[in-house]
PDB file of N, CA and C in Angstrom:
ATOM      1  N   UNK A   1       0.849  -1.165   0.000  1.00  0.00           N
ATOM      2  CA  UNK A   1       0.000   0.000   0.000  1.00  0.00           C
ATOM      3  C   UNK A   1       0.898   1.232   0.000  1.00  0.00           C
ATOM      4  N   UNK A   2       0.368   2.293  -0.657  1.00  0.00           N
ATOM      5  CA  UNK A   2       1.594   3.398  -1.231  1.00  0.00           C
ATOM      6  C   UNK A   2       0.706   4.783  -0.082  1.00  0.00           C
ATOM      7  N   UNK A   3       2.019   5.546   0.619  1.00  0.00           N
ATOM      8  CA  UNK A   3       1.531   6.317   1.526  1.00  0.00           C
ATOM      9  C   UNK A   3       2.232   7.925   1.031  1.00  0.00           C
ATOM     10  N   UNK A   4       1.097   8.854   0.782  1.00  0.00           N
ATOM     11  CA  UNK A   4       1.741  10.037   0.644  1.00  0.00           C
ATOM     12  C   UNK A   4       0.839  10.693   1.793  1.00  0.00           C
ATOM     13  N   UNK A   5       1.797  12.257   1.243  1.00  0.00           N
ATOM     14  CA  UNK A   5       1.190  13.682   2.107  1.00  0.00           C
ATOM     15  C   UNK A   5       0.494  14.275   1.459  1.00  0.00           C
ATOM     16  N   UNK A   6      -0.642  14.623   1.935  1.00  0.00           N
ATOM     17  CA  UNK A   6      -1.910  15.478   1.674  1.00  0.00           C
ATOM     18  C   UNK A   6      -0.987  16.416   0.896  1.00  0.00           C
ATOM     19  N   UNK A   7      -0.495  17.064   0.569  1.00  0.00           N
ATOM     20  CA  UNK A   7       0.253  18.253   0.301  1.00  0.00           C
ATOM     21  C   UNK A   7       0.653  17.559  -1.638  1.00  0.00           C
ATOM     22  N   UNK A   8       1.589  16.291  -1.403  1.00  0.00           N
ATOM     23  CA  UNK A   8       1.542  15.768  -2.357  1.00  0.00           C
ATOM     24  C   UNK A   8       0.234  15.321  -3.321  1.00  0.00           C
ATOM     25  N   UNK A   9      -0.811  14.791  -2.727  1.00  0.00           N
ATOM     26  CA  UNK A   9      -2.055  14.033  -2.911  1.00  0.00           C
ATOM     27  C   UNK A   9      -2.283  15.531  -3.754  1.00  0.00           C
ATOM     28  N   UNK A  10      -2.241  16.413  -3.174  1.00  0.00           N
ATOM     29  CA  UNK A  10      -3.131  17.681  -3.623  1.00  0.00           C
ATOM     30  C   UNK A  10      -3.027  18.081  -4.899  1.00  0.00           C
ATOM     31  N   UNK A  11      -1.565  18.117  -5.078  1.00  0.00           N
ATOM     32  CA  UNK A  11      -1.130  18.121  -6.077  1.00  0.00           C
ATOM     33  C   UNK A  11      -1.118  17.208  -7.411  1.00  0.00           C
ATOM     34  N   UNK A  12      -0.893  16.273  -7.597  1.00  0.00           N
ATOM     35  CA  UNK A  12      -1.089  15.041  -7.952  1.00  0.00           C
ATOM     36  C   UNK A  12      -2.500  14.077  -8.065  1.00  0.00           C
ATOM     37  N   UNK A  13      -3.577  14.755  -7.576  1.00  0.00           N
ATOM     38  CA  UNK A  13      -4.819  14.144  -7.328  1.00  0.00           C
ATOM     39  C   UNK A  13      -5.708  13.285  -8.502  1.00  0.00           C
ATOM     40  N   UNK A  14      -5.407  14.075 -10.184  1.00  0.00           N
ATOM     41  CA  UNK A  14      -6.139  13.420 -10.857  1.00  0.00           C
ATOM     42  C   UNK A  14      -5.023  12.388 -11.211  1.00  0.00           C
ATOM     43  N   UNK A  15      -4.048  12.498 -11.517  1.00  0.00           N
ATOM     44  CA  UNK A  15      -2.869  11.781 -11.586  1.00  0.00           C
ATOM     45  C   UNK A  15      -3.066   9.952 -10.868  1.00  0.00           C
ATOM     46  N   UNK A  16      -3.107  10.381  -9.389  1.00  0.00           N
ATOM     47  CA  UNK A  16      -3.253   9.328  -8.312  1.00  0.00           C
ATOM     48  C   UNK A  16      -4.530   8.840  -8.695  1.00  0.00           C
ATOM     49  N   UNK A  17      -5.755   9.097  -9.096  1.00  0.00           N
ATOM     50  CA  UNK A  17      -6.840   8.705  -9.384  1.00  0.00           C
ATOM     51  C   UNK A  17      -7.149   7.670 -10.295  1.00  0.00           C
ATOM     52  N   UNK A  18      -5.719   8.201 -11.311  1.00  0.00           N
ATOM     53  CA  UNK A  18      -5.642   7.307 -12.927  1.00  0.00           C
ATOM     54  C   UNK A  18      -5.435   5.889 -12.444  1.00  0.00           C
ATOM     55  N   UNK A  19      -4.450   6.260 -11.206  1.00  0.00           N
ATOM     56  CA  UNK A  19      -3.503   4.905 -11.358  1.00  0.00           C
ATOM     57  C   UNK A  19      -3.496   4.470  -9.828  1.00  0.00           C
ATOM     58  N   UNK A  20      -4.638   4.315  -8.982  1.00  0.00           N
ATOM     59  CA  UNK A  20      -4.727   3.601  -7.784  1.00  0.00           C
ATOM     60  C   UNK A  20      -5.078   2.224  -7.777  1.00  0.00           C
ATOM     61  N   UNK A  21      -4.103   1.757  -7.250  1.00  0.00           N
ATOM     62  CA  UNK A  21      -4.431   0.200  -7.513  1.00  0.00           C
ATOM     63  C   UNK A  21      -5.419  -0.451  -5.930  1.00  0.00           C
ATOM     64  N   UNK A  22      -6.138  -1.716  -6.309  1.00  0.00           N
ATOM     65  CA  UNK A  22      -6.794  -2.352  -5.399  1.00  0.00           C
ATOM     66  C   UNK A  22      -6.414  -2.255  -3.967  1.00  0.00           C
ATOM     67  N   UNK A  23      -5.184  -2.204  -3.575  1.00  0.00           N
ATOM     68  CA  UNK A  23      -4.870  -2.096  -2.090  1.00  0.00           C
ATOM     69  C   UNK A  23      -4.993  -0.312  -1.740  1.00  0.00           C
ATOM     70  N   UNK A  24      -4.983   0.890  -2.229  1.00  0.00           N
ATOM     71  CA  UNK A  24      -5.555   2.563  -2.429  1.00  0.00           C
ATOM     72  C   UNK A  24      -4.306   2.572  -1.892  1.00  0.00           C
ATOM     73  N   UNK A  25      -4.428   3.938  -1.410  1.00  0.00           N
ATOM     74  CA  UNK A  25      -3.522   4.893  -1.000  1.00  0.00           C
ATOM     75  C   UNK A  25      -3.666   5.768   0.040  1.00  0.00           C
ATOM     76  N   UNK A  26      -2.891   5.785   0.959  1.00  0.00           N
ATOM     77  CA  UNK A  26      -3.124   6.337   2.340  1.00  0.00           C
ATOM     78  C   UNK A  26      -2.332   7.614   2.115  1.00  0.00           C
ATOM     79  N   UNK A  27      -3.499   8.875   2.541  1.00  0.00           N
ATOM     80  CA  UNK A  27      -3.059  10.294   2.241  1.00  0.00           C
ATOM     81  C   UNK A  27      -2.800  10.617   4.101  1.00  0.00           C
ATOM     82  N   UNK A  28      -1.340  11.315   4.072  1.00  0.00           N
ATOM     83  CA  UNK A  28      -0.995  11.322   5.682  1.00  0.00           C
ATOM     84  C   UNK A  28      -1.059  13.036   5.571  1.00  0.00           C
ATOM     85  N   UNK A  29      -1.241  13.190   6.872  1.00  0.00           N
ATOM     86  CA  UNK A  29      -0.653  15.076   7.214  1.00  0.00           C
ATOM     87  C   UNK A  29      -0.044  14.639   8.735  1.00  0.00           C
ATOM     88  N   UNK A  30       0.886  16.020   8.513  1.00  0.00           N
ATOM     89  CA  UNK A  30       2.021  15.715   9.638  1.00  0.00           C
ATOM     90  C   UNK A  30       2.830  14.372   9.897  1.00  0.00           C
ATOM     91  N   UNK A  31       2.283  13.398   9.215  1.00  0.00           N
ATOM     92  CA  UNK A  31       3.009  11.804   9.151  1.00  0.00           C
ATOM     93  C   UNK A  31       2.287  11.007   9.694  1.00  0.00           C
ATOM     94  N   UNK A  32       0.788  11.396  10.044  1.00  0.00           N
ATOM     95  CA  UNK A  32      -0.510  10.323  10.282  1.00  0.00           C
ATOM     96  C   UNK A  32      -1.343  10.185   9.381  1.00  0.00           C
ATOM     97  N   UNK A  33      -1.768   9.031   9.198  1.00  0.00           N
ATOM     98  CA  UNK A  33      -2.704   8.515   8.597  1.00  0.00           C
ATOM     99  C   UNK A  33      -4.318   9.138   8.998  1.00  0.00           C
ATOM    100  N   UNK A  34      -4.591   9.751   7.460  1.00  0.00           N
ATOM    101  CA  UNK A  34      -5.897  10.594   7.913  1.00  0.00           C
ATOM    102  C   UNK A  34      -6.860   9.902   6.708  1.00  0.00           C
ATOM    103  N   UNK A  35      -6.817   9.445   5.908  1.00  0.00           N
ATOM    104  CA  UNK A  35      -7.712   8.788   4.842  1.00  0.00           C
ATOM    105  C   UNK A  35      -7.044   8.191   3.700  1.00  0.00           C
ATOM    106  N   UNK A  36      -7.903   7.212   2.991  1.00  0.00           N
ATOM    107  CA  UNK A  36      -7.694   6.045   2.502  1.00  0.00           C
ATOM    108  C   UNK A  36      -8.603   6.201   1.200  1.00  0.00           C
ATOM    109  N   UNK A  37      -7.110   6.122   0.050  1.00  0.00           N
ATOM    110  CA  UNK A  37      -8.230   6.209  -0.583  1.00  0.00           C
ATOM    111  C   UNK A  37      -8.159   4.836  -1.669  1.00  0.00           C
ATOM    112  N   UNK A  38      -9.515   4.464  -1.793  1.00  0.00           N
ATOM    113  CA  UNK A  38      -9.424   2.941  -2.202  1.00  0.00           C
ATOM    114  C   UNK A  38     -10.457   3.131  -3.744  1.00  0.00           C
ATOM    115  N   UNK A  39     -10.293   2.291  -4.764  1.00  0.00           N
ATOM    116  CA  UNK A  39     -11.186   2.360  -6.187  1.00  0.00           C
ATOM    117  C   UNK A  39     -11.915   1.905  -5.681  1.00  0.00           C
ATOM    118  N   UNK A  40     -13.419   2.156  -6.172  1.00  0.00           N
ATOM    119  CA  UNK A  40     -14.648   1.428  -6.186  1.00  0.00           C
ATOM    120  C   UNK A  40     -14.875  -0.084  -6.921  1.00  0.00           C
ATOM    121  N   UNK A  41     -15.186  -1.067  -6.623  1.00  0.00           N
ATOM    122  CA  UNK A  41     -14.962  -2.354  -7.060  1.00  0.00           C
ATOM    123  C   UNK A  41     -16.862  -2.551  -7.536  1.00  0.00           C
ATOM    124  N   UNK A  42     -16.714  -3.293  -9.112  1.00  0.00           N
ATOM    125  CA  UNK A  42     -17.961  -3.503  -8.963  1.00  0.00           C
ATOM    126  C   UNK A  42     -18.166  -5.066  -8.791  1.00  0.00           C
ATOM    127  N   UNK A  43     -17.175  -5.731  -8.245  1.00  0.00           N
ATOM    128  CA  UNK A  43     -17.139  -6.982  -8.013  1.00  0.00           C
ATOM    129  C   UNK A  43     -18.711  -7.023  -6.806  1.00  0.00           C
ATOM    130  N   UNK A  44     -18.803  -6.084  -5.871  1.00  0.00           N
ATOM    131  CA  UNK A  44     -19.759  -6.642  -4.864  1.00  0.00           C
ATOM    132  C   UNK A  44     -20.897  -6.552  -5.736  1.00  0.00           C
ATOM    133  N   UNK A  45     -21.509  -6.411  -7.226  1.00  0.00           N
ATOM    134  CA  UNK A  45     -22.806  -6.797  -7.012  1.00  0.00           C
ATOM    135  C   UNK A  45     -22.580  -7.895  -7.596  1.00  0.00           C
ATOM    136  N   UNK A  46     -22.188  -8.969  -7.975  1.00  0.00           N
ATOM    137  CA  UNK A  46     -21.759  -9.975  -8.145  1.00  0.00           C
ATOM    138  C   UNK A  46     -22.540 -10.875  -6.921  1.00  0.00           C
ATOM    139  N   UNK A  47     -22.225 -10.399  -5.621  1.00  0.00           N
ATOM    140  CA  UNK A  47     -22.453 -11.397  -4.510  1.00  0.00           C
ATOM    141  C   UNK A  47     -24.133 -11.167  -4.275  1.00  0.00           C
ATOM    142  N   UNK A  48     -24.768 -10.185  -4.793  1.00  0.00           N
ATOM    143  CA  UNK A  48     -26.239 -10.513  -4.737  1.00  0.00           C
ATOM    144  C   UNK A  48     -26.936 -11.810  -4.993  1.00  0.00           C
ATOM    145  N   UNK A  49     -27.292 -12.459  -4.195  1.00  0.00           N
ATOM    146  CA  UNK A  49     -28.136 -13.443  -4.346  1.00  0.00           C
ATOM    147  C   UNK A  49     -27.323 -14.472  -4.091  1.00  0.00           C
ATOM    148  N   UNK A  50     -26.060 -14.530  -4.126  1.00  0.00           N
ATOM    149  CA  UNK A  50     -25.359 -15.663  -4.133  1.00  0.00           C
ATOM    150  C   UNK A  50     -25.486 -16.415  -2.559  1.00  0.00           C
ATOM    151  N   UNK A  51     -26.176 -16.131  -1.853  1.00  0.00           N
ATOM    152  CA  UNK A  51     -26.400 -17.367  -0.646  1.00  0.00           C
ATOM    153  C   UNK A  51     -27.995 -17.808  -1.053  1.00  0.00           C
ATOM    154  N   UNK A  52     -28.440 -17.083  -2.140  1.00  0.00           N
ATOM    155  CA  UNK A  52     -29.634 -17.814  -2.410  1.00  0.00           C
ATOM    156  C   UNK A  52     -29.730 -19.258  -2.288  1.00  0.00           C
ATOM    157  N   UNK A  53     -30.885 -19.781  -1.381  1.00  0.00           N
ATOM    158  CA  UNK A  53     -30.631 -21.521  -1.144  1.00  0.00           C
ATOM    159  C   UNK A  53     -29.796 -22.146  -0.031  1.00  0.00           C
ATOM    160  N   UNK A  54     -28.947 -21.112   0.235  1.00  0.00           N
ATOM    161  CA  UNK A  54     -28.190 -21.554   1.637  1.00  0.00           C
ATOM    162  C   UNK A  54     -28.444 -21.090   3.049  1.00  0.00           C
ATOM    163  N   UNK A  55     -29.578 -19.932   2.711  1.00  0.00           N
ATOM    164  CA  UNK A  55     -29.820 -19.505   4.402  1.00  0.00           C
ATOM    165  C   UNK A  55     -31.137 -20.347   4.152  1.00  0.00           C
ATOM    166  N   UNK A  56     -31.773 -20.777   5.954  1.00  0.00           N
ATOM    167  CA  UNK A  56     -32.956 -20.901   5.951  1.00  0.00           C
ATOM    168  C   UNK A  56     -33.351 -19.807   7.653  1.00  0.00           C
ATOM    169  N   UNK A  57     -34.342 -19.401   7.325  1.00  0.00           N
ATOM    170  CA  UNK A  57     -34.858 -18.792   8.594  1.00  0.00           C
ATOM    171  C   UNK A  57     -35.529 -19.594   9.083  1.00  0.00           C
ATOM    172  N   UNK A  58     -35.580 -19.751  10.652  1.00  0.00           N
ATOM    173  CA  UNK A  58     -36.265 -20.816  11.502  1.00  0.00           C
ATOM    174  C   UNK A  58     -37.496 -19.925  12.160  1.00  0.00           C
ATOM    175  N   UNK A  59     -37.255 -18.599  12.285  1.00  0.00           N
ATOM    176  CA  UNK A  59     -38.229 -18.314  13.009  1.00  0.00           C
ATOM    177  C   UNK A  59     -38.870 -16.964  12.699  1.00  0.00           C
ATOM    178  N   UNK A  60     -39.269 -16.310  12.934  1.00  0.00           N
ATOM    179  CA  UNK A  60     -39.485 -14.829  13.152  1.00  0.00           C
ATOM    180  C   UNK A  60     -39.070 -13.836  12.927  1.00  0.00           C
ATOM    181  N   UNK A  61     -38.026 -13.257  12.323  1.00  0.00           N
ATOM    182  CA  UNK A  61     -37.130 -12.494  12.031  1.00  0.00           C
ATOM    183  C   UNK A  61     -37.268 -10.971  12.635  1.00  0.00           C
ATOM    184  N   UNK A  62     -38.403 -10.346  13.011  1.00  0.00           N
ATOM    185  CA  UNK A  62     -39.039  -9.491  13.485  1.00  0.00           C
ATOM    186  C   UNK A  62     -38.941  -9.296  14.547  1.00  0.00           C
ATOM    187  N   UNK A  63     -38.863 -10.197  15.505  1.00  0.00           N
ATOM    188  CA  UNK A  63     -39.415 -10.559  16.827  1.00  0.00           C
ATOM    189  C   UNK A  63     -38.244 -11.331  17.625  1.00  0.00           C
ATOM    190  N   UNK A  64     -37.511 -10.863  18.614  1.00  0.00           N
ATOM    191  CA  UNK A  64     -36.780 -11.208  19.584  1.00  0.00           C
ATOM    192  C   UNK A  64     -37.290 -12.579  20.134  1.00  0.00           C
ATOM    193  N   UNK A  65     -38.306 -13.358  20.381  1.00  0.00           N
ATOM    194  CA  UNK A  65     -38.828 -13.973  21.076  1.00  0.00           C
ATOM    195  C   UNK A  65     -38.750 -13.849  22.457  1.00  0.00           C
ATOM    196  N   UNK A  66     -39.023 -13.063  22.692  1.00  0.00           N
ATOM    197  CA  UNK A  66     -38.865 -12.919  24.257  1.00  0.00           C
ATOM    198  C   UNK A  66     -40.202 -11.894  25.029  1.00  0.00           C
ATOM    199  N   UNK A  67     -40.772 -12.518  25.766  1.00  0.00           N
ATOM    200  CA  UNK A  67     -42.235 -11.731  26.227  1.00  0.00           C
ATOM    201  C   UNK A  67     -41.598 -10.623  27.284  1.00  0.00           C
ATOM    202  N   UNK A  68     -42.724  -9.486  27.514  1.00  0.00           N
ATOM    203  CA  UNK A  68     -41.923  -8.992  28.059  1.00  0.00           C
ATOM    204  C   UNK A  68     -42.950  -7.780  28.628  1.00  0.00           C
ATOM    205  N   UNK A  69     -43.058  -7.073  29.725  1.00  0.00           N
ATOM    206  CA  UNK A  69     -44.230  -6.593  30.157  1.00  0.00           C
ATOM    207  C   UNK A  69     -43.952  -5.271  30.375  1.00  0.00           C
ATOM    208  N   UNK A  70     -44.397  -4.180  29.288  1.00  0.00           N
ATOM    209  CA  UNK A  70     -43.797  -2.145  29.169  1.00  0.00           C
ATOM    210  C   UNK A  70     -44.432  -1.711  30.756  1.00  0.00           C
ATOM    211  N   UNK A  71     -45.654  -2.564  31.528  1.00  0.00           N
ATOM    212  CA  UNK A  71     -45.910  -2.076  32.550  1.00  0.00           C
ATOM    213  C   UNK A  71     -44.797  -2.043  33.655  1.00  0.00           C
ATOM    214  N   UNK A  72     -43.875  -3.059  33.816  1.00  0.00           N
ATOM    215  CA  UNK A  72     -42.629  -2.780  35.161  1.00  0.00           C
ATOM    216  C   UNK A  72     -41.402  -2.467  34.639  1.00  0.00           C
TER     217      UNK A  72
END
């Protein structure tokens, strides 16, 4: 993972944008880590549906099961 300074980032911004790879880039000030910047992946809609068939719900999904009395 590649770490610059806000100062650099600033400069360089559409530049760094072209060419951020999957692990991003950590923009520091003063020599801490203040944000991360990572590409958008469209791999996650891919995982829609994909536990289709493997969950089952047993019960209620709504409802804690647990009774319970707002009077005490």
């Amino acid at each position: 993972m590649k770490t610059m300074g806000a100062a650099k980032f600033k400069e360089q911004c559409l530049s760094v944008l072209d060419r951020v790879d999957p692990d991003g880039v950590v923009i520091t000030k003063h020599g801490k880590p203040v944000a991360k910047l990572i590409p958008i992946s469209t791999d996650g809609a891919a995982l829609i549906g994909a536990l289709k068939g493997k969950l089952h719900i047993r019960s209620d999904i709504l409802t804690t099961n647990l009774d319970w009395d707002a009077q005490s």
